[in-house]
Protein backbone atom coordinates (compact mmCIF):
# COMPACT_ATOMS: atom_id res chain seq x y z
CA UNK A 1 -3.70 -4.24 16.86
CA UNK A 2 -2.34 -5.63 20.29
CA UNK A 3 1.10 -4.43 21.88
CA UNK A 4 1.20 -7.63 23.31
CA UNK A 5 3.67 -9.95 23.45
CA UNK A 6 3.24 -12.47 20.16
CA UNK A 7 4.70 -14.40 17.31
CA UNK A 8 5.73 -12.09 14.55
CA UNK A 9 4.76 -13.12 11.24
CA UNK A 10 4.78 -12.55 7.19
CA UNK A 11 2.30 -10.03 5.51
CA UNK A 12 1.79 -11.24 1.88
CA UNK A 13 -1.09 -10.26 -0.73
CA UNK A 14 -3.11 -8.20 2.63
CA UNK A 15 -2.96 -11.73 4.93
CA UNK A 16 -0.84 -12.70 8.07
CA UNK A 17 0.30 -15.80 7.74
CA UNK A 18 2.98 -18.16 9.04
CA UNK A 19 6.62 -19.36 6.98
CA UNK A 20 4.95 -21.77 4.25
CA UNK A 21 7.04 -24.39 5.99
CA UNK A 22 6.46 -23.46 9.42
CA UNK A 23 9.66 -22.84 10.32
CA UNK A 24 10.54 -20.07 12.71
CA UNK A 25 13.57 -18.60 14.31
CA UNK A 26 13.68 -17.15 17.86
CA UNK A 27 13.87 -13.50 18.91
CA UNK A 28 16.20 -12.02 21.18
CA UNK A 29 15.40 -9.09 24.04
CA UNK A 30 18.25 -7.68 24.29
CA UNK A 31 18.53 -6.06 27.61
CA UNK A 32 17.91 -9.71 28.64
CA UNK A 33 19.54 -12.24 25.99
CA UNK A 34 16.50 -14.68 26.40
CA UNK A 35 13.96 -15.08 23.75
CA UNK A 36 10.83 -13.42 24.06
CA UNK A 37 8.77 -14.37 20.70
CA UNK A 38 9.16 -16.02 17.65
CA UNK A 39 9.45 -14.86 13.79
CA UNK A 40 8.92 -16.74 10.21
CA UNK A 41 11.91 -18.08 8.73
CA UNK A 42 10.95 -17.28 5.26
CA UNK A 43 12.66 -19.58 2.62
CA UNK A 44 11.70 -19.70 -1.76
CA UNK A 45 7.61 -19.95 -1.55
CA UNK A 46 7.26 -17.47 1.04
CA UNK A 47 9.62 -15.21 -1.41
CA UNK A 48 7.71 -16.16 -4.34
CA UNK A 49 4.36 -15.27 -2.76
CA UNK A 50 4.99 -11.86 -2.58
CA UNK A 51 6.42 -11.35 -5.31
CA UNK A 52 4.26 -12.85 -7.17
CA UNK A 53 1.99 -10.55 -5.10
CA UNK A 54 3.71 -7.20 -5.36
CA UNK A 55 3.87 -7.60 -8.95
CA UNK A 56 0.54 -8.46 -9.49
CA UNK A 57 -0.64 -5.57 -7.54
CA UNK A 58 1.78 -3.52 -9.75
CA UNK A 59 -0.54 -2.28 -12.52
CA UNK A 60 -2.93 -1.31 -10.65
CA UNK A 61 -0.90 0.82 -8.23
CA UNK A 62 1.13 2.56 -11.14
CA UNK A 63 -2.17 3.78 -12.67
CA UNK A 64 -3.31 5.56 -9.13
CA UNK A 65 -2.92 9.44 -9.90
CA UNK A 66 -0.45 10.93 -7.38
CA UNK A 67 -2.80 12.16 -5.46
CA UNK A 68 -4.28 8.86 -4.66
CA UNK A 69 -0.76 7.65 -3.22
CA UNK A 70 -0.58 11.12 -1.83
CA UNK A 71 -3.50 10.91 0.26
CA UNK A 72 -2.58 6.97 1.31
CA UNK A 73 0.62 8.04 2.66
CA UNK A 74 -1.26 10.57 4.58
CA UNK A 75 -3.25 7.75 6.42
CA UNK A 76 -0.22 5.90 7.09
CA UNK A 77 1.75 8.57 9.09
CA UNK A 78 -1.73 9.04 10.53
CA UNK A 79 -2.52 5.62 11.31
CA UNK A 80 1.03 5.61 12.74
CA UNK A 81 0.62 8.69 14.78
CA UNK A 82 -2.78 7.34 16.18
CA UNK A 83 -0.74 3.62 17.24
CA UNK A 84 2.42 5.07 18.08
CA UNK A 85 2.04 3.41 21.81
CA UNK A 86 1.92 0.13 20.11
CA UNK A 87 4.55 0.80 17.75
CA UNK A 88 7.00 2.17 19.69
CA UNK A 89 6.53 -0.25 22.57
CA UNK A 90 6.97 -3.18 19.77
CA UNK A 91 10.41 -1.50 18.59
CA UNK A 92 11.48 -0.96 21.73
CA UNK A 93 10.91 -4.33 23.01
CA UNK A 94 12.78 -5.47 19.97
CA UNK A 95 16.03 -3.08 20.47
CA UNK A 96 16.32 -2.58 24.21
CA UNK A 97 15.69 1.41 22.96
CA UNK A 98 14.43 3.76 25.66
CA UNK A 99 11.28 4.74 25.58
CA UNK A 100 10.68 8.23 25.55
CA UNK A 101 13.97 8.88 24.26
CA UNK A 102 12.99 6.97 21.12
CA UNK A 103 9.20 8.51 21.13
CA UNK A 104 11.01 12.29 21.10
CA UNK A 105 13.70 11.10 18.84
CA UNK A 106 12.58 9.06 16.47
CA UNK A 107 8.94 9.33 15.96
CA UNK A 108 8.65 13.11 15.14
CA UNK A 109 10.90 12.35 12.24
CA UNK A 110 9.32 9.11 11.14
CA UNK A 111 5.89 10.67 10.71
CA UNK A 112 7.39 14.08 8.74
CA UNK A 113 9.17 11.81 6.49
CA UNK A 114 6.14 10.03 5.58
CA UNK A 115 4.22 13.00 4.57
CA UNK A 116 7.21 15.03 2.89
CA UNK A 117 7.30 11.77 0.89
CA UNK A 118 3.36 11.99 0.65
CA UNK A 119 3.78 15.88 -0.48
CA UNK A 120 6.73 14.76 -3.24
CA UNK A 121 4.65 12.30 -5.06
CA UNK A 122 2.85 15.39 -6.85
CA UNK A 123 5.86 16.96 -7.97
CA UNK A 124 8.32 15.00 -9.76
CA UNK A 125 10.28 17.01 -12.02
CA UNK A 126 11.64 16.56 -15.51
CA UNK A 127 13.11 18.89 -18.25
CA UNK A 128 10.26 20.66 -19.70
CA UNK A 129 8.86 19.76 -23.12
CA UNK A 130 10.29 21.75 -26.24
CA UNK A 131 11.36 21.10 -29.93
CA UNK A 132 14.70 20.01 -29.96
CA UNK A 133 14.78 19.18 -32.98
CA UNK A 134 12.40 20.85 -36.23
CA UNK A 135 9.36 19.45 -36.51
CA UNK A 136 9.67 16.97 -33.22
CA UNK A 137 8.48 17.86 -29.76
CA UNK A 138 9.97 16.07 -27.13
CA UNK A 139 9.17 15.11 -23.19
CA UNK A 140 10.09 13.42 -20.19
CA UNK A 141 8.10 10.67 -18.36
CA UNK A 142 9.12 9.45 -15.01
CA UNK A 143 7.76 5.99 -14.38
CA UNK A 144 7.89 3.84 -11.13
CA UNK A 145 10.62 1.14 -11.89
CA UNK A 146 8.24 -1.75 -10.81
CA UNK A 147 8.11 -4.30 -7.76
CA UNK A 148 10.92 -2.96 -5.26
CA UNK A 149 13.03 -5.45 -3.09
CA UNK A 150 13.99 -3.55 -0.09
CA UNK A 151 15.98 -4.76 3.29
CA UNK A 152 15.59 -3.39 6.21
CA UNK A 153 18.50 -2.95 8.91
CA UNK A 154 18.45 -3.88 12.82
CA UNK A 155 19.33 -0.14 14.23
CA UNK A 156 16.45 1.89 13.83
CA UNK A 157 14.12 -1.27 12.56
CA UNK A 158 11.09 1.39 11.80
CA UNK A 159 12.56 4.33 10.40
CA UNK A 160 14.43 2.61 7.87
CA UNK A 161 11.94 0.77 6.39
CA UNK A 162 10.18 4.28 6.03
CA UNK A 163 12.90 5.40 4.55
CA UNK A 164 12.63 2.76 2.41
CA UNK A 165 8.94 2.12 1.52
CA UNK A 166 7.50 5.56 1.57
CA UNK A 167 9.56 7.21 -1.55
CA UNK A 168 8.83 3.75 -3.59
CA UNK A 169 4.77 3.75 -2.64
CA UNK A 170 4.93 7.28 -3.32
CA UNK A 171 6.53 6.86 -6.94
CA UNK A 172 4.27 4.33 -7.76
CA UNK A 173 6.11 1.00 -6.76
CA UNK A 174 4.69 -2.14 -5.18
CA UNK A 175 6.95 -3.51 -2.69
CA UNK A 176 8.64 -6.70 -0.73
CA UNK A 177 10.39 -5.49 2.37
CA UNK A 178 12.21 -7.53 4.75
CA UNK A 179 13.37 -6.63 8.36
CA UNK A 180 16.85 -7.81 10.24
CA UNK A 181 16.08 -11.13 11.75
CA UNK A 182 16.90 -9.87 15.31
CA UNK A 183 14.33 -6.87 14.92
CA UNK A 184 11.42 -8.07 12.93
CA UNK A 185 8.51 -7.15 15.18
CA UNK A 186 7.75 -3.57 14.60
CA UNK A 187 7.36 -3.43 10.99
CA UNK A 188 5.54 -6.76 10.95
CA UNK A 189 2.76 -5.10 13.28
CA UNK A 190 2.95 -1.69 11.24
CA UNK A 191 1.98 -4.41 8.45
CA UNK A 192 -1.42 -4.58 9.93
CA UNK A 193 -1.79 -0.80 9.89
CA UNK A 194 -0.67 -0.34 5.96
CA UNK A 195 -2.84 -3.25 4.88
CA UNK A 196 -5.82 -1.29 6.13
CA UNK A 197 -5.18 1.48 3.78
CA UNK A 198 -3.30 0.28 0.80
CA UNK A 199 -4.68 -2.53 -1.70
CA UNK A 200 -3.24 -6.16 -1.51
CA UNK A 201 -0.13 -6.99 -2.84
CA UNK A 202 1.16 -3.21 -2.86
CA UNK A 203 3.39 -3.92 0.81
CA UNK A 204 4.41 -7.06 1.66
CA UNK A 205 6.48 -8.32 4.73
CA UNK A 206 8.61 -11.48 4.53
CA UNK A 207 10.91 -12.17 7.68
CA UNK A 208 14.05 -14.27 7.35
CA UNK A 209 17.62 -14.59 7.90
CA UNK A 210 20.50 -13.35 5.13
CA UNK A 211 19.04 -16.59 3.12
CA UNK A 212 15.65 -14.91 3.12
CA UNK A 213 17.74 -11.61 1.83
CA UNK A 214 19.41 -13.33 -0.68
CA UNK A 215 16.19 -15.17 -2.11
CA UNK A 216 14.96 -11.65 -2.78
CA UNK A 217 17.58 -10.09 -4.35
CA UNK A 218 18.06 -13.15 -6.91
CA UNK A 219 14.40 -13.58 -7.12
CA UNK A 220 13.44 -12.48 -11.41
CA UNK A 221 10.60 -10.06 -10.27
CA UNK A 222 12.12 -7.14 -8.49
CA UNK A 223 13.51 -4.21 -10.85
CA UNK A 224 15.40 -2.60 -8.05
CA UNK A 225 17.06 -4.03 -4.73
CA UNK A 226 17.59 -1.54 -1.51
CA UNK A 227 19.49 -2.36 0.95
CA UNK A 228 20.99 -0.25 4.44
CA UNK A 229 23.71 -2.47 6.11
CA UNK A 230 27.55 -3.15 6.09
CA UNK A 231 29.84 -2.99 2.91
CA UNK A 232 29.82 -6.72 3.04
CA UNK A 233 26.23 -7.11 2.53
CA UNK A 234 26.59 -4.34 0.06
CA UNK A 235 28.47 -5.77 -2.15
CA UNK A 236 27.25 -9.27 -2.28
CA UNK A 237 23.63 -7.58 -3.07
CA UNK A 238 25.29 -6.24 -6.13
CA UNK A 239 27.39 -8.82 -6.76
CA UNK A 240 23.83 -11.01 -6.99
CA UNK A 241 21.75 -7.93 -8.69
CA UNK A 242 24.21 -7.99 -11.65
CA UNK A 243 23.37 -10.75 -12.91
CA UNK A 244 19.93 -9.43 -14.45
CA UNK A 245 20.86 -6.03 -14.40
CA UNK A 246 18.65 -4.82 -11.33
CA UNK A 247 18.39 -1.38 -10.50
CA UNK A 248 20.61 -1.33 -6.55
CA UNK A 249 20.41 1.61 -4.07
CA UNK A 250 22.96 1.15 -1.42
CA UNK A 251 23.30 2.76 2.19
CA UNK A 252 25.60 0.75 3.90
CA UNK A 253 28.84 1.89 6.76
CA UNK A 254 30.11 4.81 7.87
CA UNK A 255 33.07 6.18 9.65
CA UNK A 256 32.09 9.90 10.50
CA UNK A 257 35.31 12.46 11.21
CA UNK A 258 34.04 15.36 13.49
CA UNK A 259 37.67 17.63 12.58
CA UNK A 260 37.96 20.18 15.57
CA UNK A 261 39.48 23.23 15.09
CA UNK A 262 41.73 25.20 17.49
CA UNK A 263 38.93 28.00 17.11
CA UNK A 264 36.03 25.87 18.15
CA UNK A 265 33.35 26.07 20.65
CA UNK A 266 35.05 23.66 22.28
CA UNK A 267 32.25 23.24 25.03
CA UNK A 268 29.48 22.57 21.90
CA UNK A 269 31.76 20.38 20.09
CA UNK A 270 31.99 18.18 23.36
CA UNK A 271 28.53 18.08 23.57
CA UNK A 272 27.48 17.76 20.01
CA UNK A 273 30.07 14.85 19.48
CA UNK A 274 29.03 13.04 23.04
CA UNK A 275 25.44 12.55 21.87
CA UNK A 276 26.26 12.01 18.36
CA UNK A 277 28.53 9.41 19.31
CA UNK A 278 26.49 7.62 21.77
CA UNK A 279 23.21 8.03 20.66
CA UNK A 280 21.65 4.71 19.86
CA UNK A 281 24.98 2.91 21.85
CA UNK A 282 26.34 4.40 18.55
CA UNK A 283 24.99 1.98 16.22
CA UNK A 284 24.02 4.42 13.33
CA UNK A 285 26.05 4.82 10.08
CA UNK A 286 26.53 8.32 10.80
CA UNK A 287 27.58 8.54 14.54
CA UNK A 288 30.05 10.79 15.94
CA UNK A 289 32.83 7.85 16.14
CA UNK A 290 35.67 9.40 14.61
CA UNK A 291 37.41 12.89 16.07
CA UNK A 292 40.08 14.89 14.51
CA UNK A 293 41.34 17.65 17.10
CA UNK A 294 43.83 20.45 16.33
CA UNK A 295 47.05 19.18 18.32
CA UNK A 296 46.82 23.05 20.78
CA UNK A 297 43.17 21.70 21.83
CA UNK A 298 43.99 18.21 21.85
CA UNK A 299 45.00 17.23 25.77
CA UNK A 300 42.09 19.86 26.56
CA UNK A 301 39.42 17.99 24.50
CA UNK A 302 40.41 14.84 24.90
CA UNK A 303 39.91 15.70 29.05
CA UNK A 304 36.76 17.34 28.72
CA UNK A 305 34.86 14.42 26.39
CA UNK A 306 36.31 11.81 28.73
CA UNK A 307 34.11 13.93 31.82
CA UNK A 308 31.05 14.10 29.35
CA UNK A 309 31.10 10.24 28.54
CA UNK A 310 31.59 9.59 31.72
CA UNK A 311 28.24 11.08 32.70
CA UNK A 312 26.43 9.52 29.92
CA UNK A 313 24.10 6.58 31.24
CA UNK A 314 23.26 3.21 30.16
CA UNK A 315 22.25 -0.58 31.61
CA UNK A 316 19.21 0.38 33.27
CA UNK A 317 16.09 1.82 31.14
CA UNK A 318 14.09 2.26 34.20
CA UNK A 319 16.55 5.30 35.01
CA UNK A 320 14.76 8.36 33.08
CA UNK A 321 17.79 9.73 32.13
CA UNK A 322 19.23 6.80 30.30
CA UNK A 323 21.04 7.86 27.01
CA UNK A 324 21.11 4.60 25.21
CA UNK A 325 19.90 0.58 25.68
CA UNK A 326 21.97 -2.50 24.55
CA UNK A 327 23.51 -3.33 21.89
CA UNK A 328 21.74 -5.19 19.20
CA UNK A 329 22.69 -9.21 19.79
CA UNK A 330 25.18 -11.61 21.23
CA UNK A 331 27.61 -11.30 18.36
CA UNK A 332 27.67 -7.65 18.21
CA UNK A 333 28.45 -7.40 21.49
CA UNK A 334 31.81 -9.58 20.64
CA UNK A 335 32.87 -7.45 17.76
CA UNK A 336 32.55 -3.84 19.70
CA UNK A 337 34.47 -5.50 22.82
CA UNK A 338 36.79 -6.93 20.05
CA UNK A 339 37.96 -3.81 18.82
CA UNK A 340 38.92 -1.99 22.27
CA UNK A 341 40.61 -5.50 22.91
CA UNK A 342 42.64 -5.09 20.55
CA UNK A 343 43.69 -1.74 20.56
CA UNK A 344 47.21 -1.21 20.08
CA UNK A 345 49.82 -0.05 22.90
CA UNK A 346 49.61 3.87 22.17
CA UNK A 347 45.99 4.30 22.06
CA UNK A 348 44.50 4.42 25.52
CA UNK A 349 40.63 4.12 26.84
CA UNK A 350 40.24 7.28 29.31
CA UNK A 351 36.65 5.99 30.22
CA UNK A 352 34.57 3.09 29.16
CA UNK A 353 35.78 0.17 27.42
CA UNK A 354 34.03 -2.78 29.50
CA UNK A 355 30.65 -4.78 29.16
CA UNK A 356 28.06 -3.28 31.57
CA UNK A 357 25.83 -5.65 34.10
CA UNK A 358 25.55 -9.52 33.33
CA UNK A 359 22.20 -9.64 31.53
CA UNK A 360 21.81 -8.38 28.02
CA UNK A 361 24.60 -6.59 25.44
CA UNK A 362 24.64 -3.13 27.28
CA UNK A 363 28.49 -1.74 26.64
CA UNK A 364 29.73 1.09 28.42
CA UNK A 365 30.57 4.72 27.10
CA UNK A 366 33.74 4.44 25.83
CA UNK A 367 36.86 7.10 24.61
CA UNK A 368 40.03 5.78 23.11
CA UNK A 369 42.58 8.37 22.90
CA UNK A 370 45.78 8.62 20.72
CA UNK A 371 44.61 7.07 17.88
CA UNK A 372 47.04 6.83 14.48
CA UNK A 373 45.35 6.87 11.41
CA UNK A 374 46.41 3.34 10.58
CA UNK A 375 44.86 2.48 13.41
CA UNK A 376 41.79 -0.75 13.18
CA UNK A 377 39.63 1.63 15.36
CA UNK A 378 40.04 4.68 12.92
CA UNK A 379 39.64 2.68 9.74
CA UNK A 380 36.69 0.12 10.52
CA UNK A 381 33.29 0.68 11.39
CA UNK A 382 32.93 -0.13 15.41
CA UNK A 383 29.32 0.78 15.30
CA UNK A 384 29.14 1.10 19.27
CA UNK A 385 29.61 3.35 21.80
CA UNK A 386 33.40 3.83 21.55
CA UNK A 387 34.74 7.61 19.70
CA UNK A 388 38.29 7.37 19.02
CA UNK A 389 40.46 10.36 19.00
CA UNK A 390 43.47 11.24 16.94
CA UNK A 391 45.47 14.80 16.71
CA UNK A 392 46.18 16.50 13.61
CA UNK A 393 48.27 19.65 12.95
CA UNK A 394 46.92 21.88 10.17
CA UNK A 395 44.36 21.97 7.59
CA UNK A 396 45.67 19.55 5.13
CA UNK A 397 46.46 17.48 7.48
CA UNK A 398 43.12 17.43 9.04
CA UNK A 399 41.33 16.77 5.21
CA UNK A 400 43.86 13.60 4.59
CA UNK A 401 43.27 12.05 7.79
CA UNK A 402 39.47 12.73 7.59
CA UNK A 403 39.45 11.41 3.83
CA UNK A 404 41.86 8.50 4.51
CA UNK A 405 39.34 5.72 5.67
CA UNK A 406 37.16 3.65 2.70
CA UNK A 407 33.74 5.43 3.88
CA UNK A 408 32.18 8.31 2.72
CA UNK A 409 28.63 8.93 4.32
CA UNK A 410 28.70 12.03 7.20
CA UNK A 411 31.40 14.16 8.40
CA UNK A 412 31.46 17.36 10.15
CA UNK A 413 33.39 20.41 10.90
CA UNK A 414 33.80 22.16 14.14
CA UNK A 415 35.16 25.98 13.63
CA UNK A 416 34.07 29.67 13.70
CA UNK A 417 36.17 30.18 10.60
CA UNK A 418 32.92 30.22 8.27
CA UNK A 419 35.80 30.50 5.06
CA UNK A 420 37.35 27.44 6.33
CA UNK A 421 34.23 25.79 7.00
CA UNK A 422 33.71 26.16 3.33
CA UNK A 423 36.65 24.72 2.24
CA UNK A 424 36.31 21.41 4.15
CA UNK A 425 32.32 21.01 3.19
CA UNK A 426 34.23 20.85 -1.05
CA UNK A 427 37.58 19.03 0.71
CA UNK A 428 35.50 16.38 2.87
CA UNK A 429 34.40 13.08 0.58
CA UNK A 430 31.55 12.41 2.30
CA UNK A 431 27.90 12.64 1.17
CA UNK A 432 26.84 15.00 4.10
CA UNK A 433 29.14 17.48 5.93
CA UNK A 434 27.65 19.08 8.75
CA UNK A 435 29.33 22.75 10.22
CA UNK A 436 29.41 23.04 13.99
CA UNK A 437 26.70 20.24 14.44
CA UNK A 438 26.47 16.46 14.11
CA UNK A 439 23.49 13.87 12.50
CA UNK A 440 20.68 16.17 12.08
CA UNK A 441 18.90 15.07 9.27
CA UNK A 442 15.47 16.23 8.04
CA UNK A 443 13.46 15.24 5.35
CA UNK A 444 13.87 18.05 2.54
CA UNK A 445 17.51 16.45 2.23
CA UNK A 446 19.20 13.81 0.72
CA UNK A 447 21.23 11.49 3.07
CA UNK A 448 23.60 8.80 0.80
CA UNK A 449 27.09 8.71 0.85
CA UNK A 450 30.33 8.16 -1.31
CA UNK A 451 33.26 5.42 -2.01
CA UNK A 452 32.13 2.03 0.01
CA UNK A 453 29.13 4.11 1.99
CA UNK A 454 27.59 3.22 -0.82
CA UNK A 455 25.46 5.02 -3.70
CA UNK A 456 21.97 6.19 -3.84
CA UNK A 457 19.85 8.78 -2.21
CA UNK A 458 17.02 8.30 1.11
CA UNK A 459 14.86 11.04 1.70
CA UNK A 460 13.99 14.09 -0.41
CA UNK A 461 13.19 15.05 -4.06
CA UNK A 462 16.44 12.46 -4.96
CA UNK A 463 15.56 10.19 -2.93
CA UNK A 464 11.97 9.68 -4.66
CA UNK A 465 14.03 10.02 -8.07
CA UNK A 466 15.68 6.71 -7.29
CA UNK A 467 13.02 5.02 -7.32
CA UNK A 468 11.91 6.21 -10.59
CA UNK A 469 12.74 5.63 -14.45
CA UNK A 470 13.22 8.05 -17.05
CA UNK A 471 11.91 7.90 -20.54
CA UNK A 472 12.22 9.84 -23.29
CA UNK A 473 8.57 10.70 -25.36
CA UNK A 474 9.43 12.40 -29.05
CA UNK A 475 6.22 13.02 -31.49
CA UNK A 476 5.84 14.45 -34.81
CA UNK A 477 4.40 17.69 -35.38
């Protein structure tokens, strides 16, 4: 497999092959905003293909003992580790991402997530069997729910698709999987490495725009539709997947609160928060974007992130110690600038707030002070590089603001109070609260959030659940 520049394309049934039409959309490099390749524009027979594929591959791939699918996840996170030049140069060519930053960052985790998922296939879990009622013993199977329909976001292109498409191999589910039509190149050439190890039909790529998307989830075949991206798409997929009743796992926005006490570590939390918040020019469901600061700390905090953002460096990936590359396309670019735009008279940018360079999406750093909680910035996903700050006065306070916004995916709490760290992780609504520390995630843990976040589980033992059906054996003594 080259690293070479080339035309992405479809993986159906263990082939490469073109849109069955031909058509073919452009992709963007965005440090540059000129195209640098070209993708399939998948419309109805390219959908149909593989799923006709995935399900046909379906019976097979069910009846594989655990161990089989065990041992071919192992050879993917190998094959991965062996090509990880060519991957990661592919992704990064495809996000603007730097790239050793990514290959420390993202890669470890990739690979451990494919193996903890490898490791989990042998030991799904059920309630054990007994006689609950005379003369009847009853069991629990757990069953793979059949062909899987998963899409793929444009932030981390790679990693979510292994979030994705390891726990469904790994319970024993053939799958469809599309990528974001500005990022389609990396999991199209990681194609080439699965088909290799798996037999046909069990992973198939199909590239596309939202059409593409929507083919799939209204296509009769899949039993279950996963999706990470915005609370739009979110609900239109389940809007669609009602109407035959398919399974839906949802990860879609965020709009993390880091609440900072007066008792902080107020020199950690400034750190923690800065690379949380600008990691990946921010565009990750869980980012840092939100802070809540004790009103005695405020003026000091607010001071010492603006000096820490400052430093934080972007716009050239040549530079070694560049944080973070562009932002994902043209339109994106609009809607982050949008929001500091319109920011309203009290809330103030103390660094940031302006495109960087001429060429590309790259947006600078950015802190917005004096935030109200009514506030577009506090309420709606920016999914940049801008952290807004707003003061609170006391501890209810501090759980109403953090609660007050329609997400519910990552939070975290900044205190040496360990009591009062315990009562925000039960007062915070979010899936994943994290004490004196921000986005860590690791694979023995379930990441999935609450009210629009959506619902469902990636990673760990529920994670792997999800994509699994429960059924109930009795027999006769």
């Amino acid at each position: 497999m080259s690293s070479e520049t080339r035309r992405v394309r479809n993986h159906i049934d263990g082939e490469s092959r073109e849109a069955a039409d031909g058509r073919t959309s452009e992709v963007i490099d965005p440090t540059t905003g000129t195209p640098y390749t070209t993708a399939p524009l998948s419309g109805a027979a390219d959908v149909d293909a593989a799923m006709a594929a995935a399900e046909a591959a379906f019976p097979a791939w069910r009846e594989t003992t655990p161990a089989a699918r065990q041992l071919a996840l192992l050879r993917i996170a190998d094959a991965f580790e062996r090509h990880a030049d060519e991957l990661l140069a592919v992704e990064c060519r495809d996000t603007g991402k730097p790239l050793e930053l990514t290959r420390e960052e993202e890669l470890p985790p990739m690979l451990e997530q494919i193996r903890f998922f490898a490791g989990a296939a042998r030991m799904l879990e059920g309630k054990s069997a007994g006689e609950y009622m005379a003369g009847l013993t009853s069991f629990v199977r757990r069953e793979p729910v059949g062909v899987c329909a998963q899409v793929v976001p444009w932030n981390y292109p790679l990693m979510m698709a292994v979030w994705k498409f390891a726990p469904a191999l790994a319970a024993g589910n053939t799958v469809v999987i599309k990528p974001s039509d500005t990022t389609p190149a990396s999991l199209s050439h990681a194609a080439e490495l699965l088909a290799e190890i798996l037999p046909k039909g069990v992973f198939n790529v199909v590239c596309g725009d939202r059409d593409t998307g929507r083919l799939m989830v209204e296509h009769p075949t899949p039993a279950m539709v996963s999706i990470t991206g915005s609370v739009r798409a979110g609900t239109e997929v389940a809007t669609s997947a009602a109407a035959d009743l398919k399974r839906v796992h949802l990860e879609l926005g965020g709009k993390a609160p880091c609440v900072v006490f007066e008792d902080a570590d107020l020199g950690a939390a400034v750190e923690g928060i800065r690379d949380a918040g600008f990691f990946n020019a921010g565009q990750d469901c869980t980012a840092a974007s939100r802070v809540l600061v004790h009103a005695s700390r405020y003026e000091e905090f607010v001071d010492a992130l603006t000096k820490a953002a400052a430093e934080v460096r972007t716009g050239d990936l040549a530079d070694p110690d560049c944080f973070y590359g562009p932002l994902n396309n043209a339109d994106h670019l609009a809607k982050v600038s949008g929001f500091v735009d319109r920011l309203p008279a009290h809330a103030r940018v103390t660094t940031g707030g302006q495109r960087v360079g001429e060429r590309g999406y790259f947006y600078a750093p950015t802190v917005v002070a004096d935030c109200a909680q009514d506030d577009e910035i506090v309420q709606r996903e920016v999914f940049g590089p801008v952290i807004s700050v707003q003061r609170f006065t006391d501890e209810e306070e501090a759980v109403a603001f953090a609660n007050g916004v329609e997400y519910g995916l990552a939070s975290s709490v900044w205190t040496k109070d360990h009591a009062r760290a315990m009562r925000m992780s039960r007062a915070l609504d979010f899936g994943c609260v994290w004490i004196n520390t921000h986005i860590p995630l690791v694979g023995e843990m379930p990441h999935g959030g609450f009210k629009k976040s959506g619902y469902g589980k990636d990673l760990s033992a529920y994670g792997l659940e999800d994509y699994t059906r429960v059924k109930h054996v009795m027999t006769a003594l």
